[in-house]
Protein backbone atom coordinates (compact mmCIF):
# COMPACT_ATOMS: atom_id res chain seq x y z
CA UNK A 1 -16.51 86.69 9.57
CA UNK A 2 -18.40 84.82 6.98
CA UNK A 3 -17.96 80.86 6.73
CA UNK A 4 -16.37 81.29 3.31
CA UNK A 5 -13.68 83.86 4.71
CA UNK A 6 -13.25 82.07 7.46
CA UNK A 7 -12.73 78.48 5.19
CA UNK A 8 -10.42 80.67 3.12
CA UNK A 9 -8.58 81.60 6.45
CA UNK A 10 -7.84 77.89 7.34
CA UNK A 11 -6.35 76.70 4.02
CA UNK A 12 -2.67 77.34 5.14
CA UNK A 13 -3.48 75.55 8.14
CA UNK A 14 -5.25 72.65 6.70
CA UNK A 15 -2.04 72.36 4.46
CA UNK A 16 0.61 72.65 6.61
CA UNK A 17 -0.97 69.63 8.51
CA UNK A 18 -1.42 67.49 5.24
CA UNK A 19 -5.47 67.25 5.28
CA UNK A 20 -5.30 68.16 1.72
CA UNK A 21 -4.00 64.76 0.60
CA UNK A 22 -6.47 62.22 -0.45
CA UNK A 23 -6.94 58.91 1.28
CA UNK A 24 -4.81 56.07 -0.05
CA UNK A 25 -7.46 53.67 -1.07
CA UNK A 26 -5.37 51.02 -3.06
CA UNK A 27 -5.66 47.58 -2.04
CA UNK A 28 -1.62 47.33 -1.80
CA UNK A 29 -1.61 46.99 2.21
CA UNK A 30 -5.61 45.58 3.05
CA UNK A 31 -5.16 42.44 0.77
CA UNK A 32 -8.61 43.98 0.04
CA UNK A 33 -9.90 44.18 -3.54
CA UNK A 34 -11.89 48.00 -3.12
CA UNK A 35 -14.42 46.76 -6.01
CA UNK A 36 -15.94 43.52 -4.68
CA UNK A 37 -14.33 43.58 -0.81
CA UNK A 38 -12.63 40.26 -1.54
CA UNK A 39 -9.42 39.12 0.37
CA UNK A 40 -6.90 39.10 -2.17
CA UNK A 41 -3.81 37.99 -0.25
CA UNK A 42 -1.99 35.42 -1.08
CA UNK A 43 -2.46 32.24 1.46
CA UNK A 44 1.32 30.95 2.60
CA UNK A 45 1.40 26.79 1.02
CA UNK A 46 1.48 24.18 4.11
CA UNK A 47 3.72 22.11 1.70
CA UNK A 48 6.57 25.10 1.13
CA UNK A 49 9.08 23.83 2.19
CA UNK A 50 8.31 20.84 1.80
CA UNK A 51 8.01 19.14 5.54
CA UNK A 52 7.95 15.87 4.19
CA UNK A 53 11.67 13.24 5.00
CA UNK A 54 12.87 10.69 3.18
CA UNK A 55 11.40 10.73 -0.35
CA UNK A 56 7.67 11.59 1.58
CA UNK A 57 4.50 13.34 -0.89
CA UNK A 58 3.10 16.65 0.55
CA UNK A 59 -0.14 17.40 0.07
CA UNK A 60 -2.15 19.87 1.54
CA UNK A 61 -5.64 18.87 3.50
CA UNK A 62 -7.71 21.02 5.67
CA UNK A 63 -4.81 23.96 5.28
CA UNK A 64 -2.63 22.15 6.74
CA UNK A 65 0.80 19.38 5.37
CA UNK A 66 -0.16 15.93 4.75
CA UNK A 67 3.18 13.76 4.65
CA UNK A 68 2.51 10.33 2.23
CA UNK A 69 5.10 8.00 4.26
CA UNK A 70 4.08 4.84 1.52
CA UNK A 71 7.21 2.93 0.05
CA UNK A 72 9.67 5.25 1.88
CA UNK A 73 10.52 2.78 4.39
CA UNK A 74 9.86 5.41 6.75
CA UNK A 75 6.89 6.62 9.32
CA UNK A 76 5.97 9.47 11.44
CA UNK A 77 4.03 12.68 10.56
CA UNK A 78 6.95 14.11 8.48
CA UNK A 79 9.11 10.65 7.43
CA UNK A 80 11.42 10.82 9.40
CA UNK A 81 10.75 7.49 11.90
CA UNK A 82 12.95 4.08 10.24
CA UNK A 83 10.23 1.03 9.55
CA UNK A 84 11.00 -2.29 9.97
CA UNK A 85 11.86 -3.90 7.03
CA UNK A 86 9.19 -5.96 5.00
CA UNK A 87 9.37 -9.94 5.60
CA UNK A 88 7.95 -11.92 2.24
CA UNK A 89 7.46 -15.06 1.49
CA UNK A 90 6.91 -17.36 -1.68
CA UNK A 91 6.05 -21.48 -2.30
CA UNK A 92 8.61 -21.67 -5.09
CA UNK A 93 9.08 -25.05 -5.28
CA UNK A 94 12.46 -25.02 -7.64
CA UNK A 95 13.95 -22.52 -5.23
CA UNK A 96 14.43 -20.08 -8.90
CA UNK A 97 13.55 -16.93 -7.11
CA UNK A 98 17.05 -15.22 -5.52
CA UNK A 99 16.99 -13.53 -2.84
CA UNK A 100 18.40 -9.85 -4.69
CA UNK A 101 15.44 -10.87 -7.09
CA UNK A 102 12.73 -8.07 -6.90
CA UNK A 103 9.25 -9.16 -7.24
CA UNK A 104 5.95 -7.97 -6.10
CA UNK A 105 3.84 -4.67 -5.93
CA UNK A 106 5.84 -3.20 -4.35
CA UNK A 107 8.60 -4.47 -5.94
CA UNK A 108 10.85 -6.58 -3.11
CA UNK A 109 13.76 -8.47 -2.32
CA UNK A 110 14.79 -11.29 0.12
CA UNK A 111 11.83 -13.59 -0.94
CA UNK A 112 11.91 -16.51 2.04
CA UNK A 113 11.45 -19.73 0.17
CA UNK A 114 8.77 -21.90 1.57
CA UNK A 115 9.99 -25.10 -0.06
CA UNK A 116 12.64 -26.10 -2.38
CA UNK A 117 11.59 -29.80 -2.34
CA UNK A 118 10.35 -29.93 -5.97
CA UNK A 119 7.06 -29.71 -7.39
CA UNK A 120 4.16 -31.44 -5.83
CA UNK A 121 6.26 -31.22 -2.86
CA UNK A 122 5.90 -29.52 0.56
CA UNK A 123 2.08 -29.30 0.75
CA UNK A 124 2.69 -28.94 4.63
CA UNK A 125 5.56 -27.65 6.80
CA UNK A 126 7.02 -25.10 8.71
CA UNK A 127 9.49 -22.47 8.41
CA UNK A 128 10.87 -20.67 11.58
CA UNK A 129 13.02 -17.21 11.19
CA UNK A 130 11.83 -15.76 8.76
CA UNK A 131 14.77 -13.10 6.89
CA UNK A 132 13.57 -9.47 6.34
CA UNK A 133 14.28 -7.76 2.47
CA UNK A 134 18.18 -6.93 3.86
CA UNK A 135 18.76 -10.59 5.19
CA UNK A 136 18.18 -9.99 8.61
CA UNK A 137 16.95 -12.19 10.91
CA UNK A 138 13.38 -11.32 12.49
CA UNK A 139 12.12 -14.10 14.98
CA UNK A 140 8.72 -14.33 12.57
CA UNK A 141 8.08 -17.87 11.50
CA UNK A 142 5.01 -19.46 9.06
CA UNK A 143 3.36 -22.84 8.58
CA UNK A 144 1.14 -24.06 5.94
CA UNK A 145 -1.39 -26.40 4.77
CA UNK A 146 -2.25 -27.05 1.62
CA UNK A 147 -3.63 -29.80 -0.43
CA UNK A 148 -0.90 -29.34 -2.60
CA UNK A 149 2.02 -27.58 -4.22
CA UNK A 150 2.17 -27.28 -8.44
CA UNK A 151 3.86 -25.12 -11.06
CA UNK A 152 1.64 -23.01 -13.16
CA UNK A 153 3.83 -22.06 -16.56
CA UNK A 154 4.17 -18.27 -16.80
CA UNK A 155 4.79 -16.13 -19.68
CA UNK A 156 4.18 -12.72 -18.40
CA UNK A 157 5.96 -10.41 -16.38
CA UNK A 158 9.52 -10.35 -14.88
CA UNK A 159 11.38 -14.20 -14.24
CA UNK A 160 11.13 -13.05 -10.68
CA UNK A 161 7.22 -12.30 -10.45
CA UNK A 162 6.68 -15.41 -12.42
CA UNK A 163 8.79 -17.43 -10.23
CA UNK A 164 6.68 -15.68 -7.52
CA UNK A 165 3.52 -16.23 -8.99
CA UNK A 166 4.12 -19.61 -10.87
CA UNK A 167 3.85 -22.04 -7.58
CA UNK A 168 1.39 -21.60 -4.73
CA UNK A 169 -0.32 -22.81 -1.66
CA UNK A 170 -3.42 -24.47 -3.05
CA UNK A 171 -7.15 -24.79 -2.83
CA UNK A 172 -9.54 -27.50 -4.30
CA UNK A 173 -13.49 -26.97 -4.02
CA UNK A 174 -14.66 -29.94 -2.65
CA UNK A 175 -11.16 -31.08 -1.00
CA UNK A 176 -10.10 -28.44 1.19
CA UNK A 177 -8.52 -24.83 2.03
CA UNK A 178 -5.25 -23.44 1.37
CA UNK A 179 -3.89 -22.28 5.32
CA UNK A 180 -1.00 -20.12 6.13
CA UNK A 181 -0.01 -19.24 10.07
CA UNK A 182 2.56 -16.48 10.46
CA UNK A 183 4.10 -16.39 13.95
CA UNK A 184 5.69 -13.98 16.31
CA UNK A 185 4.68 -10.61 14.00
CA UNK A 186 4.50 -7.82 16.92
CA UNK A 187 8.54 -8.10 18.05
CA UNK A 188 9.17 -6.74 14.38
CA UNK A 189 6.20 -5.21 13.30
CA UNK A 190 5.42 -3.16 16.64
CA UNK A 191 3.66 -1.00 15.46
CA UNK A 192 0.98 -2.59 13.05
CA UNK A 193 1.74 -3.85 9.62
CA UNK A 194 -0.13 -3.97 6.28
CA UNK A 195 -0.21 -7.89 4.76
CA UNK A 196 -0.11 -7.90 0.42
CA UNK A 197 -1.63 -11.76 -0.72
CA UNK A 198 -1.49 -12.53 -4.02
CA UNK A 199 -3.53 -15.23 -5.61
CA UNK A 200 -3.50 -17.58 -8.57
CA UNK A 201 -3.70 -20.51 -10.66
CA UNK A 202 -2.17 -22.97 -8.13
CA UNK A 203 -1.53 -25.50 -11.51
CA UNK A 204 -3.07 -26.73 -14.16
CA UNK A 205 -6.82 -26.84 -15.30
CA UNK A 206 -9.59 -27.37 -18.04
CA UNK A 207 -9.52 -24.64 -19.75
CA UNK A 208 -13.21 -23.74 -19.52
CA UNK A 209 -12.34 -23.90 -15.60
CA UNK A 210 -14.00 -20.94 -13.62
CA UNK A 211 -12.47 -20.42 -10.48
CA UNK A 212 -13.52 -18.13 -7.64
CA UNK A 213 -12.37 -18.31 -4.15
CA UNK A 214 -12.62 -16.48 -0.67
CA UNK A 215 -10.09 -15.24 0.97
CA UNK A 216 -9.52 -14.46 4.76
CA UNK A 217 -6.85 -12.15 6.12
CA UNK A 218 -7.47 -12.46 10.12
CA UNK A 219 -10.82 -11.31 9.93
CA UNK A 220 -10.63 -9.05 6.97
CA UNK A 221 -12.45 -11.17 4.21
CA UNK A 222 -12.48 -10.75 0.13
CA UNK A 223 -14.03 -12.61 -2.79
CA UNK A 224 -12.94 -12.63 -6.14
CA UNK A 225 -12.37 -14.94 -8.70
CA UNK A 226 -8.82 -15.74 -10.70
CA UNK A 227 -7.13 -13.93 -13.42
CA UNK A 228 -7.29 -16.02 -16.30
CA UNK A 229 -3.48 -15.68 -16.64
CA UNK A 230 -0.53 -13.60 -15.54
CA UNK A 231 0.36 -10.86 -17.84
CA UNK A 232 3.31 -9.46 -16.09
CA UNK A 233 0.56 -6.33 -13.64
CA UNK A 234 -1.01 -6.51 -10.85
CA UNK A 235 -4.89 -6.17 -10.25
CA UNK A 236 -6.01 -5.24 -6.88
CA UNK A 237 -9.07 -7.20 -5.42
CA UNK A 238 -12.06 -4.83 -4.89
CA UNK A 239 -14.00 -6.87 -2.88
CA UNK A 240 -16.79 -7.10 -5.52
CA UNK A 241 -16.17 -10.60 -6.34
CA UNK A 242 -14.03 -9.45 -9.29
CA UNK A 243 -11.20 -10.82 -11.07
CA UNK A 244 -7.71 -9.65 -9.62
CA UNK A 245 -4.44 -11.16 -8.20
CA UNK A 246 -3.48 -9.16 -5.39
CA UNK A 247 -5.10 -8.27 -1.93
CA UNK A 248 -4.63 -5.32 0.20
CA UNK A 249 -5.01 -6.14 3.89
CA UNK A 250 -4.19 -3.24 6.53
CA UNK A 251 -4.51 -2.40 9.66
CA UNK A 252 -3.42 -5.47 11.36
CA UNK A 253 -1.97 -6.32 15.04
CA UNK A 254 -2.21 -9.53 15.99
CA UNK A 255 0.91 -11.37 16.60
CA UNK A 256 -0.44 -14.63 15.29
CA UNK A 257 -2.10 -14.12 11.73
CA UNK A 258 -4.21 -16.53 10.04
CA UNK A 259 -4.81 -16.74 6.09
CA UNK A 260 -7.20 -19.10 4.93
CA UNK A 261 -8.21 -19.73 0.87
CA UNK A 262 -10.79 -21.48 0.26
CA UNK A 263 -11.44 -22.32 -3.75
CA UNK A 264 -15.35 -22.58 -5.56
CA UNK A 265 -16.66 -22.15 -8.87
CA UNK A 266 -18.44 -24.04 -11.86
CA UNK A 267 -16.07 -26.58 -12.65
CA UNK A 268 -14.92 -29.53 -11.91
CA UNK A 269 -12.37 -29.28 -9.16
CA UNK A 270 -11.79 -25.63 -9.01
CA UNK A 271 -8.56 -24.64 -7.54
CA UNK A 272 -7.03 -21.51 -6.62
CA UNK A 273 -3.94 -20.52 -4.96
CA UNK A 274 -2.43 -18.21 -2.03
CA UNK A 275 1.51 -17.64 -4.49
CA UNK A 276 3.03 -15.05 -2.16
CA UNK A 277 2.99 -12.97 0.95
CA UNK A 278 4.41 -9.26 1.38
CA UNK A 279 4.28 -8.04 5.49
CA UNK A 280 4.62 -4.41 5.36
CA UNK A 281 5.44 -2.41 8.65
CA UNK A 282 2.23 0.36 8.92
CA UNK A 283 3.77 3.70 8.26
């Protein structure tokens, strides 16, 4: 038999066991795009559902869900572990901040009072016990040194940050540094905690006055030089010697904590000031 009669032969065969039908080549079950070979299926999204507790910020890093924990009040890898409440603390001399005020970046309340004795008052002291942001007790004390305590007048920002920011533990070049000691950290803040310093005026001043100042947090150290008022924001320090009001200090553990100011510039007398303290737990 010839090869064509014996092709013609097989057809019914070759058709009753569907080897007429064409290969399905479509890209519906590959993920495959036929024309360039690409992988066209879609990836599944770490952050759906979201893993993140508590008010947390997924993002997605490396493929995998990233949980941001800040200003939750919570820690952990998804949220979901309780912080310690943050312990702050002000040198407001006429006692005008409240303690449901909210001041600060971030924005807090239960403010522990330093003072109270009026200005120029207080320049040294002690406070033991210091109350968390719910009024809670927390074993953490402070003292301070300063060469003195004076009102700067405000206009910017709420009554509460100026209240915060208006009085302050101050600097003079030439006369000495601005210290603050807080005490007893690690039986609240077990597990590492994140210290916010703000700095200012400290009082009045020529007004050509140039102040700059360093500041020490333990052994993390900025320069920068003061904000030539208090508009109501926050600038962060960058370390760059710029102007700014707030410092950023993380990563700490010791259970004793050490804050030193000291004040410099061009004029005569420079001062600067240390006006408030935030202790964050470390998420």
């Amino acid at each position: 038999m010839s090869p064509r009669s014996l092709t013609l032969a097989l057809l019914p065969l070759f058709a009753a066991l569907g080897c007429n039908q064409a290969a399905d080549t479509s890209d519906t079950d590959t993920g495959t795009d036929s024309s360039t070979g690409s992988d066209t299926a879609t990836e599944a999204d770490p952050c759906t559902p979201d893993p993140c507790q508590n008010g947390g910020v997924c993002s997605v890093v490396d493929n995998l869900a990233v949980c941001d924990c800040a200003g939750t009040g919570f820690g952990g890898e998804v949220c979901d572990v309780a912080l310690p409440p943050s312990v702050s603390v002000s040198f407001d001399d006429n006692a005008t901040l409240a303690a449901l005020d909210v001041a600060g970046d971030p924005q807090t309340t239960g403010w522990n009072n330093a003072l109270g004795a009026g200005p120029g008052q207080g320049a040294d002291g002690t406070l033991a016990d210091l109350l968390d942001e719910g009024g809670a007790s927390t074993g953490v004390s402070i003292d301070w040194s300063c060469q003195d305590i004076e009102v700067t007048p405000l206009s910017g920002g709420s009554a509460a940050d100026q209240a915060m920011m208006g009085q302050g533990c101050r600097a003079w070049m030439g006369m000495g540094d601005a210290t603050i000691t807080l005490h007893g950290l690690n039986a609240h803040f077990a597990s590492g905690y994140t210290v916010i310093a703000y700095v200012g005026h400290g009082g009045g001043f020529p007004t050509d006055h140039t102040a700059t100042f360093t500041l020490n947090v333990g052994a993390d150290t900025v320069s920068g030089a003061v904000l030539a008022a208090f508009d109501g924001t926050f600038d962060t320090l960058d370390g760059a010697g710029d102007a700014g009001n707030v410092y950023v200090s993380s990563a700490h553990t010791e259970d004793d904590l050490v804050i030193t100011l000291a004040a410099t510039g061009n004029a005569t007398l420079p001062t600067a000031a240390i006006n408030g303290l935030q202790v964050l737990a470390t998420p």
